[in-house]
C-alpha atoms as a PDB file:
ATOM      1  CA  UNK A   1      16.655   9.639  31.193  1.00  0.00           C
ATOM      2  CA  UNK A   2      13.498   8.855  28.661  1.00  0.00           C
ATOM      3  CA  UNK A   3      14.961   9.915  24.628  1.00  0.00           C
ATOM      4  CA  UNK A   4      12.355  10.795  22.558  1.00  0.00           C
ATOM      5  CA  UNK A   5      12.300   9.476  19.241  1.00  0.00           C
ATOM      6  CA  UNK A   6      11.327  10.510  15.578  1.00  0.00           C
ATOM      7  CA  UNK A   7      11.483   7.938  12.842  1.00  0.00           C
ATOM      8  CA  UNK A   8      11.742  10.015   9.959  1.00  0.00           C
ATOM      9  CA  UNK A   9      10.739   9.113   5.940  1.00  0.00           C
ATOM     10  CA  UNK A  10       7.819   7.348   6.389  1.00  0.00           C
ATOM     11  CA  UNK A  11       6.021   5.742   2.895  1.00  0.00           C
ATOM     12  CA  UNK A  12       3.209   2.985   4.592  1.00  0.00           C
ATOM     13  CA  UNK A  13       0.850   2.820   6.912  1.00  0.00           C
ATOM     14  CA  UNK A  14       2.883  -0.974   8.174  1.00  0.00           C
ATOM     15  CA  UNK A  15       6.196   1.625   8.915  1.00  0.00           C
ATOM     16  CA  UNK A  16       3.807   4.463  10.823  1.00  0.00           C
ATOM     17  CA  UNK A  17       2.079   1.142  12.913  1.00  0.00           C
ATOM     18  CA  UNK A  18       5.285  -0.520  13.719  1.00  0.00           C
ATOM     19  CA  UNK A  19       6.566   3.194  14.848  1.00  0.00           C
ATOM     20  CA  UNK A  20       3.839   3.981  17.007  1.00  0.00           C
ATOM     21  CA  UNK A  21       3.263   0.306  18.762  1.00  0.00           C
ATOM     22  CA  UNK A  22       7.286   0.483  19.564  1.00  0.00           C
ATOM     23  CA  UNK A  23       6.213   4.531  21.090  1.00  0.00           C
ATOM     24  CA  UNK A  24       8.136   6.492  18.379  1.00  0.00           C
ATOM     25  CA  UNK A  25       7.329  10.020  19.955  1.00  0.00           C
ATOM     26  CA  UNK A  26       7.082  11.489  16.366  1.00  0.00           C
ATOM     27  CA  UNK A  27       6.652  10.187  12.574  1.00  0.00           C
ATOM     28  CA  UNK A  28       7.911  12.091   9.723  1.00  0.00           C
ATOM     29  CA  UNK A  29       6.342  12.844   6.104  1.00  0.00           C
ATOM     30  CA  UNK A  30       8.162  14.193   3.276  1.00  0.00           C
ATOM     31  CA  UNK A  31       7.115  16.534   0.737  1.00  0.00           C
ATOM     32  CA  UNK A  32      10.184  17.388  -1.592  1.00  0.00           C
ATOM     33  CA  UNK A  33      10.309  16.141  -4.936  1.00  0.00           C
ATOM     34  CA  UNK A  34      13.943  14.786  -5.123  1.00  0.00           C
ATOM     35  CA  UNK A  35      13.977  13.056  -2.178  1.00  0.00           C
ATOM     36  CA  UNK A  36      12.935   8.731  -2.883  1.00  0.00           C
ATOM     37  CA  UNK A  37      10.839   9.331   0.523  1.00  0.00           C
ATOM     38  CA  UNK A  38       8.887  12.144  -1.119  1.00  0.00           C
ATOM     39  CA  UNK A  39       5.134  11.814  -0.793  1.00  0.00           C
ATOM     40  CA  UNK A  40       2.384  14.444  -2.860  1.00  0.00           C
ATOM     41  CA  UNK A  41       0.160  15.988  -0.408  1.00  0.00           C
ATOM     42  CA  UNK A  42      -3.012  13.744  -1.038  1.00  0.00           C
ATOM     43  CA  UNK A  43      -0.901  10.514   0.345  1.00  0.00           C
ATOM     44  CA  UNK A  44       0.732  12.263   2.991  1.00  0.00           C
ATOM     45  CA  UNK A  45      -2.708  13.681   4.517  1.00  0.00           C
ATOM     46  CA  UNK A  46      -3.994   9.916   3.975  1.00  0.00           C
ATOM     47  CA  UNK A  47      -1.219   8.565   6.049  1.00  0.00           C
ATOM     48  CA  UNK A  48      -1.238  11.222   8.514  1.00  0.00           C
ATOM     49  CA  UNK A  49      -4.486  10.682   8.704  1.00  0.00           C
ATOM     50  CA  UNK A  50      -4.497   6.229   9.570  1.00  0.00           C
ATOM     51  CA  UNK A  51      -1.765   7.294  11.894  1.00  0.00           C
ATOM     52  CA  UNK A  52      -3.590   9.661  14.093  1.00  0.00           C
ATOM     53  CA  UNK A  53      -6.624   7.503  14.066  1.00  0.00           C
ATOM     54  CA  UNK A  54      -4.380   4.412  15.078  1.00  0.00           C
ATOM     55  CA  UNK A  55      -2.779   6.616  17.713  1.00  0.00           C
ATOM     56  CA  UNK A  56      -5.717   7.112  19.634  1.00  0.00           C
ATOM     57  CA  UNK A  57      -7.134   3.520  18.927  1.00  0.00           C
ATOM     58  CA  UNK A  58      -3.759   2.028  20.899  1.00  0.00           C
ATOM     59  CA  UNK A  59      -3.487   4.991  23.121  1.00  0.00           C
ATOM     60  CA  UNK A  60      -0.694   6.180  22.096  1.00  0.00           C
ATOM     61  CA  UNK A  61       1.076   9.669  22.191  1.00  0.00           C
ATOM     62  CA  UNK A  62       2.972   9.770  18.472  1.00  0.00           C
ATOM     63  CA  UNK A  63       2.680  13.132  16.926  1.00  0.00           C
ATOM     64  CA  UNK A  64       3.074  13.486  12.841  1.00  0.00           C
ATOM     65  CA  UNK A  65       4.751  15.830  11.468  1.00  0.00           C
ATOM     66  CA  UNK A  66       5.253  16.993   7.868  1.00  0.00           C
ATOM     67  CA  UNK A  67       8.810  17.721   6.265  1.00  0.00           C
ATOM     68  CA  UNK A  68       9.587  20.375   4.021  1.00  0.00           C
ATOM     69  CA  UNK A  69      12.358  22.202   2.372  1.00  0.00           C
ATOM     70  CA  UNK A  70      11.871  26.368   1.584  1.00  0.00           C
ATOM     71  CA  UNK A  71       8.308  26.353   1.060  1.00  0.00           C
ATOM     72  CA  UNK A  72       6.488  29.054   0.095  1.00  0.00           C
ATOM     73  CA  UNK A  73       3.198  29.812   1.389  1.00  0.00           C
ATOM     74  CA  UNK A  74       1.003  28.192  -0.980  1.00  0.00           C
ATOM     75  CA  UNK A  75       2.575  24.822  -0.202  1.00  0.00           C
ATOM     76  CA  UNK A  76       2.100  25.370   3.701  1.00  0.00           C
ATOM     77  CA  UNK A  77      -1.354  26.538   3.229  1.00  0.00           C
ATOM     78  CA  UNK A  78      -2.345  23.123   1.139  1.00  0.00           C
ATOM     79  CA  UNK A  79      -0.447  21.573   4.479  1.00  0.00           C
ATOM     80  CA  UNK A  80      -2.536  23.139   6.701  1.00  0.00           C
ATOM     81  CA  UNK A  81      -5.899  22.803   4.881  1.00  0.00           C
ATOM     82  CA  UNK A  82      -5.321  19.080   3.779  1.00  0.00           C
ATOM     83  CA  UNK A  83      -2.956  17.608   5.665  1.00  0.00           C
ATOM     84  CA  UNK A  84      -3.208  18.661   9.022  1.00  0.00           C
ATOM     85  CA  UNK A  85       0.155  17.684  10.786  1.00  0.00           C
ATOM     86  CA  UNK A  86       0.850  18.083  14.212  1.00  0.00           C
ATOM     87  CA  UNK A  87       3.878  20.191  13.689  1.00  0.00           C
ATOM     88  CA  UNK A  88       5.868  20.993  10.265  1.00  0.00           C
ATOM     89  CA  UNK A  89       9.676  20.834   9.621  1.00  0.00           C
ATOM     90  CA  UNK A  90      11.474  22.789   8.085  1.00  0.00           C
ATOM     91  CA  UNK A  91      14.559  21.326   6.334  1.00  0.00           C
ATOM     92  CA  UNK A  92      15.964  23.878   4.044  1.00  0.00           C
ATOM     93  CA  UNK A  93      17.560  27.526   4.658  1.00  0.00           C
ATOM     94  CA  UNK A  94      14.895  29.611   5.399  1.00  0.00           C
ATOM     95  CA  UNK A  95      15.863  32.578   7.729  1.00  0.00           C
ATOM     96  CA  UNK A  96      14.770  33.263  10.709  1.00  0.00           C
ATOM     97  CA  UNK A  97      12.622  36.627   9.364  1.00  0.00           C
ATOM     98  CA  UNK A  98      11.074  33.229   7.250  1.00  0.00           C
ATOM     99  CA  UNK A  99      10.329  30.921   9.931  1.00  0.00           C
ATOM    100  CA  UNK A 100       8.895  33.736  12.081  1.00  0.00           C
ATOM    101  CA  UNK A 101       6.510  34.715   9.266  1.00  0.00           C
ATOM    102  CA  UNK A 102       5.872  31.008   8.767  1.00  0.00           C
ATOM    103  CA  UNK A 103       4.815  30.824  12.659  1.00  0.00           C
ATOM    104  CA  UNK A 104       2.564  34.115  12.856  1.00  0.00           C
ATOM    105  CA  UNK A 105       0.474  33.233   9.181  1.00  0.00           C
ATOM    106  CA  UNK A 106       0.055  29.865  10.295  1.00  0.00           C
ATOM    107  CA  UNK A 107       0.496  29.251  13.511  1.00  0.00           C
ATOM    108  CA  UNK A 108       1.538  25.884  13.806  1.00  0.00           C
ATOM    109  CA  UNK A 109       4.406  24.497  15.826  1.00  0.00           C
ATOM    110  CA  UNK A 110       7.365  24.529  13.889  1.00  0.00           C
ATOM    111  CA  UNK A 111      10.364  22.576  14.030  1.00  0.00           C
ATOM    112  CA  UNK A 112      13.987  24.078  11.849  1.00  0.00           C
ATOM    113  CA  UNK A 113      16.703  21.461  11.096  1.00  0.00           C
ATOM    114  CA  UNK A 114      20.200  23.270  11.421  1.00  0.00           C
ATOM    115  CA  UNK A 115      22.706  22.048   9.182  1.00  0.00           C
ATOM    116  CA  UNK A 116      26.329  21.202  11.320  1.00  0.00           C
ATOM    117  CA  UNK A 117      29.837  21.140  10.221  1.00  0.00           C
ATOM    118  CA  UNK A 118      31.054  22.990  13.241  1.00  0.00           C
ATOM    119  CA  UNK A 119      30.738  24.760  16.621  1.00  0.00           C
ATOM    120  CA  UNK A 120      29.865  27.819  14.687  1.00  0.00           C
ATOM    121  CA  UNK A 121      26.836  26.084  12.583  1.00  0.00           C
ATOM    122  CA  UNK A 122      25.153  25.212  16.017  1.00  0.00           C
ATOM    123  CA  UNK A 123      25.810  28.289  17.667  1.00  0.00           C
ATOM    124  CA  UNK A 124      23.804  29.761  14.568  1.00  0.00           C
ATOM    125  CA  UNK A 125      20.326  28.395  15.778  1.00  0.00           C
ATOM    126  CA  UNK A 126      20.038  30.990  18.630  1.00  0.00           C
ATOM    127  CA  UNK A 127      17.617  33.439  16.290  1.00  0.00           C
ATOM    128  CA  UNK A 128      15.482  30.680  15.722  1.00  0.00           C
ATOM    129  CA  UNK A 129      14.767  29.687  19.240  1.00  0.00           C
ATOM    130  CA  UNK A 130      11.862  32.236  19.867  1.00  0.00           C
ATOM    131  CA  UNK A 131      10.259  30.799  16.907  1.00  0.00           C
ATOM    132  CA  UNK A 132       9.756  27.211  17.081  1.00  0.00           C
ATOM    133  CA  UNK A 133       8.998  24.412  19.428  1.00  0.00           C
ATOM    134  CA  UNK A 134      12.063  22.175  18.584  1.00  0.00           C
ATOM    135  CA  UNK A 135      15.219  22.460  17.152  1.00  0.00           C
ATOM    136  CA  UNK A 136      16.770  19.428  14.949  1.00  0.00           C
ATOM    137  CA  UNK A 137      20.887  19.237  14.367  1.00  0.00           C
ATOM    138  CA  UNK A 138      21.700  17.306  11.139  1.00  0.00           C
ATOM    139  CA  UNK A 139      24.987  16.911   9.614  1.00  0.00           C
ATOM    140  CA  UNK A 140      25.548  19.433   6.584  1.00  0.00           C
ATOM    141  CA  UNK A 141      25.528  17.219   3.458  1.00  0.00           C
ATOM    142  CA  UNK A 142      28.292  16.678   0.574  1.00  0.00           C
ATOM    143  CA  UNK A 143      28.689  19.666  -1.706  1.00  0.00           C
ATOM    144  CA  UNK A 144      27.485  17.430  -4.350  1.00  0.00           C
ATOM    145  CA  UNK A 145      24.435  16.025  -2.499  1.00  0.00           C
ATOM    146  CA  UNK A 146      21.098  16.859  -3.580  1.00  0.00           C
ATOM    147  CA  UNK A 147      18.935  16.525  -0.407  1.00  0.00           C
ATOM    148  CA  UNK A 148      19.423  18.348   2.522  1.00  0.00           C
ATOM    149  CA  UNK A 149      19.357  15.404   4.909  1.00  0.00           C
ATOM    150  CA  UNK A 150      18.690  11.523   4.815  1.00  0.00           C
ATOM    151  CA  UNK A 151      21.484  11.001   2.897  1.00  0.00           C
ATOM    152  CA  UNK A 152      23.200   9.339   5.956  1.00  0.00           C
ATOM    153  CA  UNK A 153      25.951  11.773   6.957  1.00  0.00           C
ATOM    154  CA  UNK A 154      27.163  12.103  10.504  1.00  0.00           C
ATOM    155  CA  UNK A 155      28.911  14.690  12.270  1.00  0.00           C
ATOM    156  CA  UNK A 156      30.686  15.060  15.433  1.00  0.00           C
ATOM    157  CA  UNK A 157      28.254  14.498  18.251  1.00  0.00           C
ATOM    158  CA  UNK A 158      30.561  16.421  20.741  1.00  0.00           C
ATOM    159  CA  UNK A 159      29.765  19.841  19.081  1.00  0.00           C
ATOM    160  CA  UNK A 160      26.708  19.055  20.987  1.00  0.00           C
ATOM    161  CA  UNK A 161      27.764  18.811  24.384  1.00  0.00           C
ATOM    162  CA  UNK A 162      26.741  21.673  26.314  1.00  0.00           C
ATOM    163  CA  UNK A 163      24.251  23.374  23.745  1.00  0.00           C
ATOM    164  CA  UNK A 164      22.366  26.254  25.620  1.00  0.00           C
ATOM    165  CA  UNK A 165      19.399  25.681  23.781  1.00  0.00           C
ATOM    166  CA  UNK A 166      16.363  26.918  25.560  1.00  0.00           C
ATOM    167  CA  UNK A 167      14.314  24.952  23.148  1.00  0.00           C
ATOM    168  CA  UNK A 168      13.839  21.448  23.364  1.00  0.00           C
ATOM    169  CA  UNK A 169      16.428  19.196  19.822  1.00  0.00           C
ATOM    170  CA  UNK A 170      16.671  16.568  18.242  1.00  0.00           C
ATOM    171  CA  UNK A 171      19.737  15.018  17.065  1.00  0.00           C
ATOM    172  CA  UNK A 172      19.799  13.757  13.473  1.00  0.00           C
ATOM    173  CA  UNK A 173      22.608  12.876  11.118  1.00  0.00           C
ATOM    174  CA  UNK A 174      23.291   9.136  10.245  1.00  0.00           C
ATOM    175  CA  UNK A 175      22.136   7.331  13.126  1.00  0.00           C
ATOM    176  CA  UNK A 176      21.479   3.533  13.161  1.00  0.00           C
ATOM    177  CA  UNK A 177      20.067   0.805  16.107  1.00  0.00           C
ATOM    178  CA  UNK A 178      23.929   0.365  16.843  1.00  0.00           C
ATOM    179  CA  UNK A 179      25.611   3.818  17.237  1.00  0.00           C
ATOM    180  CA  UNK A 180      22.526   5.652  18.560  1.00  0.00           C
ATOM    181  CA  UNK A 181      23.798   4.662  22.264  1.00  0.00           C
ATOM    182  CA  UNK A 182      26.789   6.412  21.329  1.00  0.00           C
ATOM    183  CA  UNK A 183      25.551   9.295  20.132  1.00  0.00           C
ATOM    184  CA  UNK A 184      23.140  10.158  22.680  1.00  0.00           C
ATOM    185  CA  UNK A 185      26.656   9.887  25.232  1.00  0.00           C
ATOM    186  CA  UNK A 186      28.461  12.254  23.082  1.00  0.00           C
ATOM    187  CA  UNK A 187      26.041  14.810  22.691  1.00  0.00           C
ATOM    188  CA  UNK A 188      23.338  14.422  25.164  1.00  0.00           C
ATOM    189  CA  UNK A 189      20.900  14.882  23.139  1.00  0.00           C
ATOM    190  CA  UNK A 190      17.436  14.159  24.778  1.00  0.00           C
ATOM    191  CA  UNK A 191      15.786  13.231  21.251  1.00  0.00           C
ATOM    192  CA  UNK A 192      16.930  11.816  18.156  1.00  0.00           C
ATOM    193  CA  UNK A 193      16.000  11.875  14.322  1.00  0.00           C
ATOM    194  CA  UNK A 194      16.207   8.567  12.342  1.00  0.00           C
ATOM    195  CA  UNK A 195      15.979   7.969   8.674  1.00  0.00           C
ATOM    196  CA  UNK A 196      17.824   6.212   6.410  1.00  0.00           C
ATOM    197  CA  UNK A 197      19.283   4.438   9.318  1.00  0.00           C
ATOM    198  CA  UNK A 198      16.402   2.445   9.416  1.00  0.00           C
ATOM    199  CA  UNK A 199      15.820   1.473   5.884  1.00  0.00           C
ATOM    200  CA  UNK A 200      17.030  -1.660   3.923  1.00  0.00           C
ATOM    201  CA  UNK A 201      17.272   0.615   0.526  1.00  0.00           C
ATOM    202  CA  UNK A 202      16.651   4.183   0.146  1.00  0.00           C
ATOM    203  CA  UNK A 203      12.812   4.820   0.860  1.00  0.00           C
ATOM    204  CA  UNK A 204      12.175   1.328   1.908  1.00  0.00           C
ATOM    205  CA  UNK A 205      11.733   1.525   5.656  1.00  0.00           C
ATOM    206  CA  UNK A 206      12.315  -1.967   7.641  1.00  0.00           C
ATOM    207  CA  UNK A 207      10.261  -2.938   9.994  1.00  0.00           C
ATOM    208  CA  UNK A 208      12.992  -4.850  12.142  1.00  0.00           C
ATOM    209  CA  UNK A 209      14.975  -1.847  11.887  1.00  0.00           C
ATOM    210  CA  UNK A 210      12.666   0.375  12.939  1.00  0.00           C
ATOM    211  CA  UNK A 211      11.896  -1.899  16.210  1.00  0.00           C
ATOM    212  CA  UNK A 212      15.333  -2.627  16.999  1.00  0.00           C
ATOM    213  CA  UNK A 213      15.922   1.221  16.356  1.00  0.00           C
ATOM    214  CA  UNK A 214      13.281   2.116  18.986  1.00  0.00           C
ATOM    215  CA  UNK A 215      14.193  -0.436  21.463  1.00  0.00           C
ATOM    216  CA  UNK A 216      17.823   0.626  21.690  1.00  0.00           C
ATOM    217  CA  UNK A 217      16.468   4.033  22.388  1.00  0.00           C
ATOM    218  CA  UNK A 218      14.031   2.776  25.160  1.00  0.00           C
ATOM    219  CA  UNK A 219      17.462   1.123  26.921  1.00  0.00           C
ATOM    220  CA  UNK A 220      19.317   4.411  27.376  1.00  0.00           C
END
């Protein structure tokens, strides 16, 4: 079975390179201000940007997408104008009534993170599978945190098992090089979201990391 990975946070065009030569299926770019991987939208289109062009120089198939948490339109129409993604995530709690707006204004392929503590939590994705092109499980963060993901929380891969998803997922939620192997057994997930697993301090990705990240994915 081939997993499909995103790496997830990317700051530098060395982090997008070292992504795409190890065949990272999909970067992420963050726009939200509290977040230390946060990038305004003139960087973000510049890095998008140098990784598309460096995609098709090595032949590659990475797709970029840009990360976002309850935007409102104007933000998603500066996203669309300047930064051109390949698909945009959304990462906060927008509704489904949201998302589907989202998808008929702009009509870009969307991807909606689900936030899981339980059984119920990933049950609660069904409305949004009409909507969007993937689906991404993270683990719901502390009460006290202050992002919505990245923050390196886990949760209990088996919830997974057995998800009748009739969109393709990815599985996100503090995973590392070392217990991706076991994650992707747990839940059998067929892609998976890296972040902070993959840093050496919060919005510092490592390059090593990142390799040995992709290459334990390649061996399942």
């Amino acid at each position: 079975m081939t997993i499909k990975a995103k790496i997830c946070g990317i700051t530098d065009d060395d982090s997008a390179r070292i992504a795409i030569d190890d065949s990272a299926g999909m970067l992420g770019f963050i726009s939200f201000p509290k977040s230390p991987r946060h990038l305004d939208l003139d960087r973000m289109a510049q890095l998008i940007a140098n990784a598309t062009s460096y995609t098709a120089h090595v032949n590659k198939k990475t797709q970029c997408v840009s990360v976002v948490v309850d935007p409102d339109d104007a933000l998603l129409e500066a996203l669309m104008q300047k930064v051109r993604p390949d698909l945009i995530q959304l990462h906060g709690h927008e509704s489904p009534e949201r998302v589907r707006h989202i998808r008929a204004r702009f009509g870009i392929p969307l991807i909606k993170a689900i936030s899981v503590e339980s059984r119920a939590d990933v049950l609660a994705a069904a409305p949004y599978e009409d909507v969007v092109e993937h689906l991404l499980f993270d683990a719901k963060p502390p009460k006290d945190a202050t992002l919505p993901g990245g923050v390196g929380a886990r949760f209990d891969w088996t919830l997974m098992e057995g998800y009748p998803s009739s969109r393709p997922w990815l599985l996100a939620g503090g995973l590392t090089p070392w217990n991706v192997a076991e994650a992707v057994s747990q839940s059998k997930a067929k892609m998976v979201d890296v972040s902070s697993g993959v840093e050496r301090a919060p919005g510092l990705k490592d390059a090593a990391l990142i390799s040995q990240f992709l290459k334990a994915v390649k061996e399942l």
